[in-house]
C-alpha atoms as a PDB file:
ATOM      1  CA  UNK A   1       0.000   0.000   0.000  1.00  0.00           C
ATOM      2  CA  UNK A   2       1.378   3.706  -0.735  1.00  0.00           C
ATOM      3  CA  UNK A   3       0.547   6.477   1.288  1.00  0.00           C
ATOM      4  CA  UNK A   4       2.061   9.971   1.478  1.00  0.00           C
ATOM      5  CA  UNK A   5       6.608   9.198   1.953  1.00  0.00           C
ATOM      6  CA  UNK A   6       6.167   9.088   6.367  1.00  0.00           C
ATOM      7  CA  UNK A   7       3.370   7.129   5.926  1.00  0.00           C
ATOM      8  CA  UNK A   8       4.503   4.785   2.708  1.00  0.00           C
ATOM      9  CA  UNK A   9       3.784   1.383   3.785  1.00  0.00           C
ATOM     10  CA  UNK A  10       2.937   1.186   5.575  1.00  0.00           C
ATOM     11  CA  UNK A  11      -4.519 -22.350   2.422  1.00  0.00           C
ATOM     12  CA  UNK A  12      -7.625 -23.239   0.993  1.00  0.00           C
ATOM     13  CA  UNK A  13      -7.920 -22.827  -2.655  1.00  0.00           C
ATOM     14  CA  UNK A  14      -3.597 -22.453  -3.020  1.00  0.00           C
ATOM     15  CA  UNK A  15      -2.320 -24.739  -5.830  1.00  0.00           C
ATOM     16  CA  UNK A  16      -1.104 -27.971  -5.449  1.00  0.00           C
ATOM     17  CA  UNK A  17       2.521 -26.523  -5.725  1.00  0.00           C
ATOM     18  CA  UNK A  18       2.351 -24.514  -2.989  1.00  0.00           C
ATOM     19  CA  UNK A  19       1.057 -27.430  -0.617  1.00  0.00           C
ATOM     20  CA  UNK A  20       4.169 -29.417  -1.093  1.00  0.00           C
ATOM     21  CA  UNK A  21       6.378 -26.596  -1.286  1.00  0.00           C
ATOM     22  CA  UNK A  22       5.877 -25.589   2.354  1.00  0.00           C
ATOM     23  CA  UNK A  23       6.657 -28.681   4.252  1.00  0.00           C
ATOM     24  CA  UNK A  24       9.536 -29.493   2.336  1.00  0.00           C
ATOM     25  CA  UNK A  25      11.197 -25.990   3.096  1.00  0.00           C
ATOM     26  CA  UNK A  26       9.817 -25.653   6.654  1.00  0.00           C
ATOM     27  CA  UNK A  27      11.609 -28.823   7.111  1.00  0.00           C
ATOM     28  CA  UNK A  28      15.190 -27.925   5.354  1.00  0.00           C
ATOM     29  CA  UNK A  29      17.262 -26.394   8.122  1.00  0.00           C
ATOM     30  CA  UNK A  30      20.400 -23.930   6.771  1.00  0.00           C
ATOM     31  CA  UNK A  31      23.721 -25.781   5.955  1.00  0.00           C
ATOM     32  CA  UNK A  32      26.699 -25.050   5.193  1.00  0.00           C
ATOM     33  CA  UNK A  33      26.562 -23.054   1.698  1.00  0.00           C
ATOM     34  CA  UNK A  34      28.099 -20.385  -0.447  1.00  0.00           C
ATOM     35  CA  UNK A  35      26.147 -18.284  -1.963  1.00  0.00           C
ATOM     36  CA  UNK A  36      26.163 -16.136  -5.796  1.00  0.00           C
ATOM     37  CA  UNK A  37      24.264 -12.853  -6.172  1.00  0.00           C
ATOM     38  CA  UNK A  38      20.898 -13.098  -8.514  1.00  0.00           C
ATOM     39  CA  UNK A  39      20.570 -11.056 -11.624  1.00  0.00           C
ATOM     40  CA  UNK A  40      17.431  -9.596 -12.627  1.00  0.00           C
ATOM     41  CA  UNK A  41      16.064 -12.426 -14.678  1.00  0.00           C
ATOM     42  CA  UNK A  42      16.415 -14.803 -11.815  1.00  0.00           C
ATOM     43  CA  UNK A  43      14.778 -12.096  -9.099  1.00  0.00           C
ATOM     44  CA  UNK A  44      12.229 -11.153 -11.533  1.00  0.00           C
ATOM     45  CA  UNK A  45      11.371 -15.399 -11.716  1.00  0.00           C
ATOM     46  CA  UNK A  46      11.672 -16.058  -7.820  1.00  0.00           C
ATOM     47  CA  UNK A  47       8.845 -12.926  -7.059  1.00  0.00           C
ATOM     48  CA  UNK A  48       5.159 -13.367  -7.371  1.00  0.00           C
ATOM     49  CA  UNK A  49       4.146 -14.337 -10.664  1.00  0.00           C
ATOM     50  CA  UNK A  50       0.263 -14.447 -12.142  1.00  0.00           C
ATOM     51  CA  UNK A  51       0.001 -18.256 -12.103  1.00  0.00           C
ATOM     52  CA  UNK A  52       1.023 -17.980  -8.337  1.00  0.00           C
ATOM     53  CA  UNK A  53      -2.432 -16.197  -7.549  1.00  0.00           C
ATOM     54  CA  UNK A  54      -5.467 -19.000  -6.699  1.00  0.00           C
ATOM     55  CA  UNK A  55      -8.811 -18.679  -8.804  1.00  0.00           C
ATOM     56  CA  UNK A  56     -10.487 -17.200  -6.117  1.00  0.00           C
ATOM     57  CA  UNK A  57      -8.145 -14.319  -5.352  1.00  0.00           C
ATOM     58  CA  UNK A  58      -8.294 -13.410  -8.986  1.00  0.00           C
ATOM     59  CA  UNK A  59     -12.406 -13.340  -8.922  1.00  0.00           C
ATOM     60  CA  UNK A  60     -13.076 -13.816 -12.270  1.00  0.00           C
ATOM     61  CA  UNK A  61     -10.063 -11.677 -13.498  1.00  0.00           C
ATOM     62  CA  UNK A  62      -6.547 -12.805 -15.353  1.00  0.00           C
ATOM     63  CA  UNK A  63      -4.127 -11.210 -12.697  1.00  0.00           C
ATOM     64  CA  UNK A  64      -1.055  -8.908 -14.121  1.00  0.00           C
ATOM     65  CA  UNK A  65       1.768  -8.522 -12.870  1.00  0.00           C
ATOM     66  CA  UNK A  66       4.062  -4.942 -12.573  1.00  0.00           C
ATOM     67  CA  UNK A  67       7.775  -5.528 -11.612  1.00  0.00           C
ATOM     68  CA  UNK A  68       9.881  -3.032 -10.672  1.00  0.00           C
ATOM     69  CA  UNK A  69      13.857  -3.642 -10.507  1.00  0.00           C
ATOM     70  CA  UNK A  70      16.145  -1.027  -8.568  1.00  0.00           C
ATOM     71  CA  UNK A  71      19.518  -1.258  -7.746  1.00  0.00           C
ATOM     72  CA  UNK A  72      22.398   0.752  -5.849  1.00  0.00           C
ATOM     73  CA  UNK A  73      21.227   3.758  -4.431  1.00  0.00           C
ATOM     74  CA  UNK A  74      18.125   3.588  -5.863  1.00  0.00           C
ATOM     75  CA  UNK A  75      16.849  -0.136  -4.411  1.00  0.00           C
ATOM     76  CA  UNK A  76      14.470   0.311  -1.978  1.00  0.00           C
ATOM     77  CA  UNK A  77      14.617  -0.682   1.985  1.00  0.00           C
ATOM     78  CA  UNK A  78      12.538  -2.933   3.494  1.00  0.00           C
ATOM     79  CA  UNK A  79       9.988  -1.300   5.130  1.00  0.00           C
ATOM     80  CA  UNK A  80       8.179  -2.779   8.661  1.00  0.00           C
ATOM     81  CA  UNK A  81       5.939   0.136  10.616  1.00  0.00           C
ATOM     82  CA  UNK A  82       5.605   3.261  12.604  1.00  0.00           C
ATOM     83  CA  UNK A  83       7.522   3.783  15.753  1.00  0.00           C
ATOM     84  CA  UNK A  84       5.927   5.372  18.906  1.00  0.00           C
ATOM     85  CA  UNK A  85       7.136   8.894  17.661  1.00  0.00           C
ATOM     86  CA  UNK A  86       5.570   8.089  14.416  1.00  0.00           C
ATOM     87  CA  UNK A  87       8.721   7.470  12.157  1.00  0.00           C
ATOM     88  CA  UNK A  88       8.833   5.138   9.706  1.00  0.00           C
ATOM     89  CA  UNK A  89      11.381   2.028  10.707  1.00  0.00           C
ATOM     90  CA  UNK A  90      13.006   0.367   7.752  1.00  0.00           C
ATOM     91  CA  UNK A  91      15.949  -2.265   7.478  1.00  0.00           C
ATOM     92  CA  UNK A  92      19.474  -1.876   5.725  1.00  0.00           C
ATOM     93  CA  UNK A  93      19.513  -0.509   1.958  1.00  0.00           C
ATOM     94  CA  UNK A  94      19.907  -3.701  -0.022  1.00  0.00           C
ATOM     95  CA  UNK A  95      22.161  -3.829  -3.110  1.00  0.00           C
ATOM     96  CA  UNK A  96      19.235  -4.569  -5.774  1.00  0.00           C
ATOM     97  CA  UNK A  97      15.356  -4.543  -5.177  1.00  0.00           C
ATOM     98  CA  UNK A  98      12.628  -6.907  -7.275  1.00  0.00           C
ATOM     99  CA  UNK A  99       8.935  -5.724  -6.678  1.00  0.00           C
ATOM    100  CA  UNK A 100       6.169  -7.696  -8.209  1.00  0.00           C
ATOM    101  CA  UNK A 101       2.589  -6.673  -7.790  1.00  0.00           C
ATOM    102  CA  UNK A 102      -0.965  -7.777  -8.566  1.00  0.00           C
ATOM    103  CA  UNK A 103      -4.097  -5.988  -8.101  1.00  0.00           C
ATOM    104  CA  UNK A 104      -7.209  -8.095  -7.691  1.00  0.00           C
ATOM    105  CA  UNK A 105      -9.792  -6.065  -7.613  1.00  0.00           C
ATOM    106  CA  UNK A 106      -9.778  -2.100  -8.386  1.00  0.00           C
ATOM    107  CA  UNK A 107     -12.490   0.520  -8.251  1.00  0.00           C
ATOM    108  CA  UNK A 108     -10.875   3.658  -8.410  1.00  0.00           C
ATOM    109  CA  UNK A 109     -14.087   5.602  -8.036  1.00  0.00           C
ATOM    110  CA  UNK A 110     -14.375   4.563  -4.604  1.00  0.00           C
ATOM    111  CA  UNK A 111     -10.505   4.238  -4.251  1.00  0.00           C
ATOM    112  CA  UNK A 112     -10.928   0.248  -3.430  1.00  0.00           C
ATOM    113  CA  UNK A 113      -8.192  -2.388  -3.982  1.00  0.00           C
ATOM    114  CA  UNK A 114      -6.668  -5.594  -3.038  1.00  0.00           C
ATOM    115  CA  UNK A 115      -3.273  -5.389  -3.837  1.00  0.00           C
ATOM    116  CA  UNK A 116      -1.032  -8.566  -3.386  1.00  0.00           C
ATOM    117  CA  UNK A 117       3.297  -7.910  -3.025  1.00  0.00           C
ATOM    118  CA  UNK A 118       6.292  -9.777  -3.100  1.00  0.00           C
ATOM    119  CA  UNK A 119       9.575  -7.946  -2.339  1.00  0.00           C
ATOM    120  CA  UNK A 120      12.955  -9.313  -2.740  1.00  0.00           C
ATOM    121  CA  UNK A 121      16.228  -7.297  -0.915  1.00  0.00           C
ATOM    122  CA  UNK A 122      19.637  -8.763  -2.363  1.00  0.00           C
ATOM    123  CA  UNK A 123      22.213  -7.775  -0.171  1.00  0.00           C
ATOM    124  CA  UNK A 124      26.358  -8.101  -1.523  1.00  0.00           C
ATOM    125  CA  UNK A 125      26.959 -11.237   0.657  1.00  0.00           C
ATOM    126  CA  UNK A 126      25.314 -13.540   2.760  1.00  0.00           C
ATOM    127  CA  UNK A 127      26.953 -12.063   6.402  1.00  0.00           C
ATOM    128  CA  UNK A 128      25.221  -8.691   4.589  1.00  0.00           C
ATOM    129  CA  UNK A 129      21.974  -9.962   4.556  1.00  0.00           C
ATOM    130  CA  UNK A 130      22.071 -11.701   8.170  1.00  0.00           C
ATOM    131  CA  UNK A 131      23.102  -7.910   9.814  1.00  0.00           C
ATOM    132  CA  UNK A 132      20.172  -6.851   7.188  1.00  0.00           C
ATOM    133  CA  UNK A 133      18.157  -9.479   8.848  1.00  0.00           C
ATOM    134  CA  UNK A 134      18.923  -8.459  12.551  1.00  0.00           C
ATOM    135  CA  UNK A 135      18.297  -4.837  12.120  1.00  0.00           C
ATOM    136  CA  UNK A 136      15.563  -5.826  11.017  1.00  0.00           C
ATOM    137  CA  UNK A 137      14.353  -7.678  14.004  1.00  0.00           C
ATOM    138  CA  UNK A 138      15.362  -4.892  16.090  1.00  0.00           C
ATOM    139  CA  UNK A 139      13.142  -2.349  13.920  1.00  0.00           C
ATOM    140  CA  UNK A 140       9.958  -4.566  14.388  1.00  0.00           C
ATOM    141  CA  UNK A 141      10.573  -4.620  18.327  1.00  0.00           C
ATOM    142  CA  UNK A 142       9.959  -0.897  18.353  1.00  0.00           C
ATOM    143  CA  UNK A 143       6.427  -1.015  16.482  1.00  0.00           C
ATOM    144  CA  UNK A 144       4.181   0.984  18.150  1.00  0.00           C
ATOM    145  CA  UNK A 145       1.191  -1.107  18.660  1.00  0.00           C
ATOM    146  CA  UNK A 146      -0.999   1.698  18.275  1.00  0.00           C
ATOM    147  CA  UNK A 147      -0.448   4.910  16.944  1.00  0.00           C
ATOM    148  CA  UNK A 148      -2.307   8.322  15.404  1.00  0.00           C
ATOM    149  CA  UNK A 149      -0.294  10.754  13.183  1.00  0.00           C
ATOM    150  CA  UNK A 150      -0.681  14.124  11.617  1.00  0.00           C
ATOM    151  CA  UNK A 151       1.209  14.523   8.108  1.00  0.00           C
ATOM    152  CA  UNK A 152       1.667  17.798   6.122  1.00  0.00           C
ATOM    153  CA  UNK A 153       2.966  17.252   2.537  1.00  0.00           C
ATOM    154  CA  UNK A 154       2.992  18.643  -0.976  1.00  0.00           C
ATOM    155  CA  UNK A 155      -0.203  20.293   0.503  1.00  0.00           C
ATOM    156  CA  UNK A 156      -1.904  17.523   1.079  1.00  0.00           C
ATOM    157  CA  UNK A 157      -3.242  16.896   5.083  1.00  0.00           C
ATOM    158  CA  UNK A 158      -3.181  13.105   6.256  1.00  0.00           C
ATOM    159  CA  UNK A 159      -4.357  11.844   9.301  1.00  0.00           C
ATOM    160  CA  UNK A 160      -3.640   8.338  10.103  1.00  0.00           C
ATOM    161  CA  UNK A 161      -4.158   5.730  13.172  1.00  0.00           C
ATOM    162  CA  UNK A 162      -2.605   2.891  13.261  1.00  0.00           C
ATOM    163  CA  UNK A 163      -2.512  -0.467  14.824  1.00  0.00           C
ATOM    164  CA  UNK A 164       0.416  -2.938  14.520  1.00  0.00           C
ATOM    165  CA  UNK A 165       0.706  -6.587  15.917  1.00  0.00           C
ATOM    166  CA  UNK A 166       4.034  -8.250  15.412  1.00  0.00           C
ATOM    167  CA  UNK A 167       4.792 -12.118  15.386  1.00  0.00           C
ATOM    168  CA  UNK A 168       7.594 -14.254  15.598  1.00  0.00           C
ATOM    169  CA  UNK A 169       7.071 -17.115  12.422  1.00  0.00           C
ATOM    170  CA  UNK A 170       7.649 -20.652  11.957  1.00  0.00           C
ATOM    171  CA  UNK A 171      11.400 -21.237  11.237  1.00  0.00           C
ATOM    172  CA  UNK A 172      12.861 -21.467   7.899  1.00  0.00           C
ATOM    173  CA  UNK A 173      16.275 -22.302   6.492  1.00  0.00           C
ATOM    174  CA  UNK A 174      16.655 -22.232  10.164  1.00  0.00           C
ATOM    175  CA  UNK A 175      15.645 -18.683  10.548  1.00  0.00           C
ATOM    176  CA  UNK A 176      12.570 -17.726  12.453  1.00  0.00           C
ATOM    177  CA  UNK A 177      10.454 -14.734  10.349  1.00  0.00           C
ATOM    178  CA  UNK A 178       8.272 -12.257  11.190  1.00  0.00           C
ATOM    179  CA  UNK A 179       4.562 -11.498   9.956  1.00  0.00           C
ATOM    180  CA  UNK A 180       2.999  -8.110  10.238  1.00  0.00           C
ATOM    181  CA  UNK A 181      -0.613  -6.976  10.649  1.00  0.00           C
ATOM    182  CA  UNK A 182      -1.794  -3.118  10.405  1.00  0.00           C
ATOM    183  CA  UNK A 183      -5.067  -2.165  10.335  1.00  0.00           C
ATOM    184  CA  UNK A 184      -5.127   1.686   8.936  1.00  0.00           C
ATOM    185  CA  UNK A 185      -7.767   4.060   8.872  1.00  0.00           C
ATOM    186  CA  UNK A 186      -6.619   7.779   7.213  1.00  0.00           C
ATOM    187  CA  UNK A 187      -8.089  11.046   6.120  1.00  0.00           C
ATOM    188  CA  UNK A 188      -6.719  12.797   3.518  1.00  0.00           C
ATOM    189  CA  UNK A 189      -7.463  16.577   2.825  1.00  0.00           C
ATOM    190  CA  UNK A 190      -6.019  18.389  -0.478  1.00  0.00           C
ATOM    191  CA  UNK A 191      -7.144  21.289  -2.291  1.00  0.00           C
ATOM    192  CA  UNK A 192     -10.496  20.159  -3.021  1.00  0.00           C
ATOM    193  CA  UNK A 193     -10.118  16.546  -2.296  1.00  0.00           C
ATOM    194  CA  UNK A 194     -11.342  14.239   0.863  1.00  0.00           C
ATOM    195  CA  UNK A 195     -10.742  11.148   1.071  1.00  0.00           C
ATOM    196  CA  UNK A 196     -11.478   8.843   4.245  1.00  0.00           C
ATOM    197  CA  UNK A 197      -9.175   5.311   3.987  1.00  0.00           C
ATOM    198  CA  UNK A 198      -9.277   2.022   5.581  1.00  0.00           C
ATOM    199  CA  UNK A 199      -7.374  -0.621   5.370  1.00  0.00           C
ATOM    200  CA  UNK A 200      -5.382  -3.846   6.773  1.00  0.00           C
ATOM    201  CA  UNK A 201      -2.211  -5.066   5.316  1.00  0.00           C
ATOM    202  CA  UNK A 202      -1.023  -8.601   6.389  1.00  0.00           C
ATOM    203  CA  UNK A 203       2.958  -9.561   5.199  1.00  0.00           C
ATOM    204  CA  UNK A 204       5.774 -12.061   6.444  1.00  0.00           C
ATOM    205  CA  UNK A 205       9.552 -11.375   6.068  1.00  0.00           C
ATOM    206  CA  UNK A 206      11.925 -14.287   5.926  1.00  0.00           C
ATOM    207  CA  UNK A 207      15.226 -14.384   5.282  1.00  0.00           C
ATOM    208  CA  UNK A 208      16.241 -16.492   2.258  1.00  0.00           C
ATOM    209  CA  UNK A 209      19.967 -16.862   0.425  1.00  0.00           C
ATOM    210  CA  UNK A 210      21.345 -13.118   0.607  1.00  0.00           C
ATOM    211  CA  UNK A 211      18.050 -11.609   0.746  1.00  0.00           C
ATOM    212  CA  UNK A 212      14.776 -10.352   3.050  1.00  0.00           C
ATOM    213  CA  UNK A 213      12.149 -11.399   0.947  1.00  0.00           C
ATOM    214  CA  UNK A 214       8.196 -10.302   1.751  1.00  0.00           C
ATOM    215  CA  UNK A 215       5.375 -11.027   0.487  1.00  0.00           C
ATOM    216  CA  UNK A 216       1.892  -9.239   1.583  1.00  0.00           C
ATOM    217  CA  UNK A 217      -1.517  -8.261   0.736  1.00  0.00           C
ATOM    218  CA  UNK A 218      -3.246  -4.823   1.169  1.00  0.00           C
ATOM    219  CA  UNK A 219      -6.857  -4.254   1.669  1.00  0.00           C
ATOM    220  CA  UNK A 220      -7.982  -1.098   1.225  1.00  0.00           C
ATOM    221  CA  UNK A 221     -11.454   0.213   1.479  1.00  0.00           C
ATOM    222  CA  UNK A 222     -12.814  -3.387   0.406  1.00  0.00           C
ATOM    223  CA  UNK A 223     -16.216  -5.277   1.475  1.00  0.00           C
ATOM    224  CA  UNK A 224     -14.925  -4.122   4.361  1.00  0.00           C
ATOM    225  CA  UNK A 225     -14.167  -7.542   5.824  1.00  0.00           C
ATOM    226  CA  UNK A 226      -9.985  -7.384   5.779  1.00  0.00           C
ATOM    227  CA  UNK A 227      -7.975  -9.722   5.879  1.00  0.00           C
ATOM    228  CA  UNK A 228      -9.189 -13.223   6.174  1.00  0.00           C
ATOM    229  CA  UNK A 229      -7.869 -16.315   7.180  1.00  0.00           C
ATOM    230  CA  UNK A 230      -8.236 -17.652   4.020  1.00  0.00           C
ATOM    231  CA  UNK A 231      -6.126 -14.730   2.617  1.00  0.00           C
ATOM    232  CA  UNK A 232      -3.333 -14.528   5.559  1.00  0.00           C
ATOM    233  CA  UNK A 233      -3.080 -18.427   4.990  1.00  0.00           C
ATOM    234  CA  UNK A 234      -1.906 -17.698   1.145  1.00  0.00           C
ATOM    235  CA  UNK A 235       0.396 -15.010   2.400  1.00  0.00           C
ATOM    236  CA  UNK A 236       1.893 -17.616   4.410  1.00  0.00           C
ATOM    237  CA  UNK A 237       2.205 -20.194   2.083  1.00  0.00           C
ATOM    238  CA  UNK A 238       3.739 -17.838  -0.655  1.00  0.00           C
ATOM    239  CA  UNK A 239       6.134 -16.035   1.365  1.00  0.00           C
ATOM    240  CA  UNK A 240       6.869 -19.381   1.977  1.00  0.00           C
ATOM    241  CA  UNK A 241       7.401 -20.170  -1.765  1.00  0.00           C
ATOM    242  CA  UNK A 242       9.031 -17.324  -2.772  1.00  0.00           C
ATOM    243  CA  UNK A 243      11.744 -17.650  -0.216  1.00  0.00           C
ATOM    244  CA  UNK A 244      12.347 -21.238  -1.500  1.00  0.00           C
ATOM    245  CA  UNK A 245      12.743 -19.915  -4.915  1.00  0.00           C
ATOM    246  CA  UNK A 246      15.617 -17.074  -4.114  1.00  0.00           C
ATOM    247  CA  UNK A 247      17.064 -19.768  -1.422  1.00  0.00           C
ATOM    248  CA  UNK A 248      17.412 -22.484  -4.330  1.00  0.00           C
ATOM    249  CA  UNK A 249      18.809 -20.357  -6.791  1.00  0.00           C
ATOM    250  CA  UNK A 250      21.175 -18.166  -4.614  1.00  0.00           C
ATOM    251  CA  UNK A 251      23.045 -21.322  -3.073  1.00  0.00           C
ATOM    252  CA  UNK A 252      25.472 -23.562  -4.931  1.00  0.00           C
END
């Protein structure tokens, strides 16, 4: 979900794929490895793809997929939450950035989306992406757990309350993650525009090869019935997936 820059950010019907992917890399602890960076080709085909989205997430609808690739200065951090004085907390800059997103339903008359993410954070080596990782854990200690800010920018007015709840995942590769849940509610005020948000965003973080990888789904102004077990259930599973994917082709 994007919202104005201090504010950015903040299974039943899976396939058969992603059933048997999860126990077998639940179950693979870390060994000893080395490790190779991934170009974009190989980022671009470990993120969310189309065919990785269930019939009934799509509704009706053959899902599309925008990637974005940034690297250097310009890849993008991974981003967690608000902080009790209502900055944003983000990890370590990685060294390249793949973002792959699918809307599922849109109705920009009423400003209503689903919006399903994976991110992928390639660090230079694999001791980068651990001290990534640990910041990381750090940040999502200081969530605030519930939060209302005021935001004046590029004359817009945003007000925004927030709710966080942070958990401690299954292991993986030997590496417990982290899941997220915010439920948002904003008002935005510009010129001669009001809008009144709500939302909930669901994501898990693991770390995977010499990345953070994340994958996450965004509910804004929907039914409104958020986020599902159903729906947290596929997050699960294809953060899961996705993590397997960079893990396999980042090791030797």
């Amino acid at each position: 979900m994007r919202i104005p820059t201090k504010l950015t950010r903040p299974v039943l019907a899976s396939t058969a794929a992603l059933a048997l992917a999860v126990p077998l890399a639940v179950a693979s602890p870390a060994q000893a490895a080395s490790y190779r960076a991934l170009g974009q080709e190989a980022l671009a085909n470990s993120s969310l793809g189309a065919a990785d989205v269930p019939r009934w997430m799509a509704r009706g609808t053959t899902p599309e997929v925008e990637r974005t690739f940034l690297k250097g200065d310009a890849a993008l951090r991974p981003d967690l939450c608000l902080d009790a004085n209502g900055d944003a907390i983000e990890g370590k800059q990685p060294k390249k950035y793949m973002g792959s997103m699918v809307n599922t339903r849109v109705n920009l008359d009423d400003f209503q989306f689903i919006e399903l993410n994976s991110n992928i954070y390639q660090y230079k080596t694999r001791a980068a992406a651990e001290r990534a990782w640990s910041k990381l854990q750090v940040g999502a200690a200081q969530c605030a757990g519930s939060i209302e800010v005021d935001v004046e920018e590029e004359g817009a007015s945003v007000r925004a309350a927030i709710t966080t709840e942070v958990h401690t995942t299954q292991a993986l590769f030997g590496t417990p993650g982290l899941s997220l849940f915010q439920d948002v509610s904003l008002d935005v005020n510009a010129a001669d525009l009001e809008i009144a948000l709500i939302g909930d965003q669901y994501s898990n973080y693991y770390l995977a090869g010499m990345s953070i990888i994340r994958v996450e789904i965004a509910n804004i102004n929907g039914d409104f019935r958020g986020i599902g077990r159903v729906s947290r259930g596929f997050v699960d599973s294809m953060a899961i997936v996705v993590a397997q994917r960079v893990q396999q082709r980042t090791t030797r």
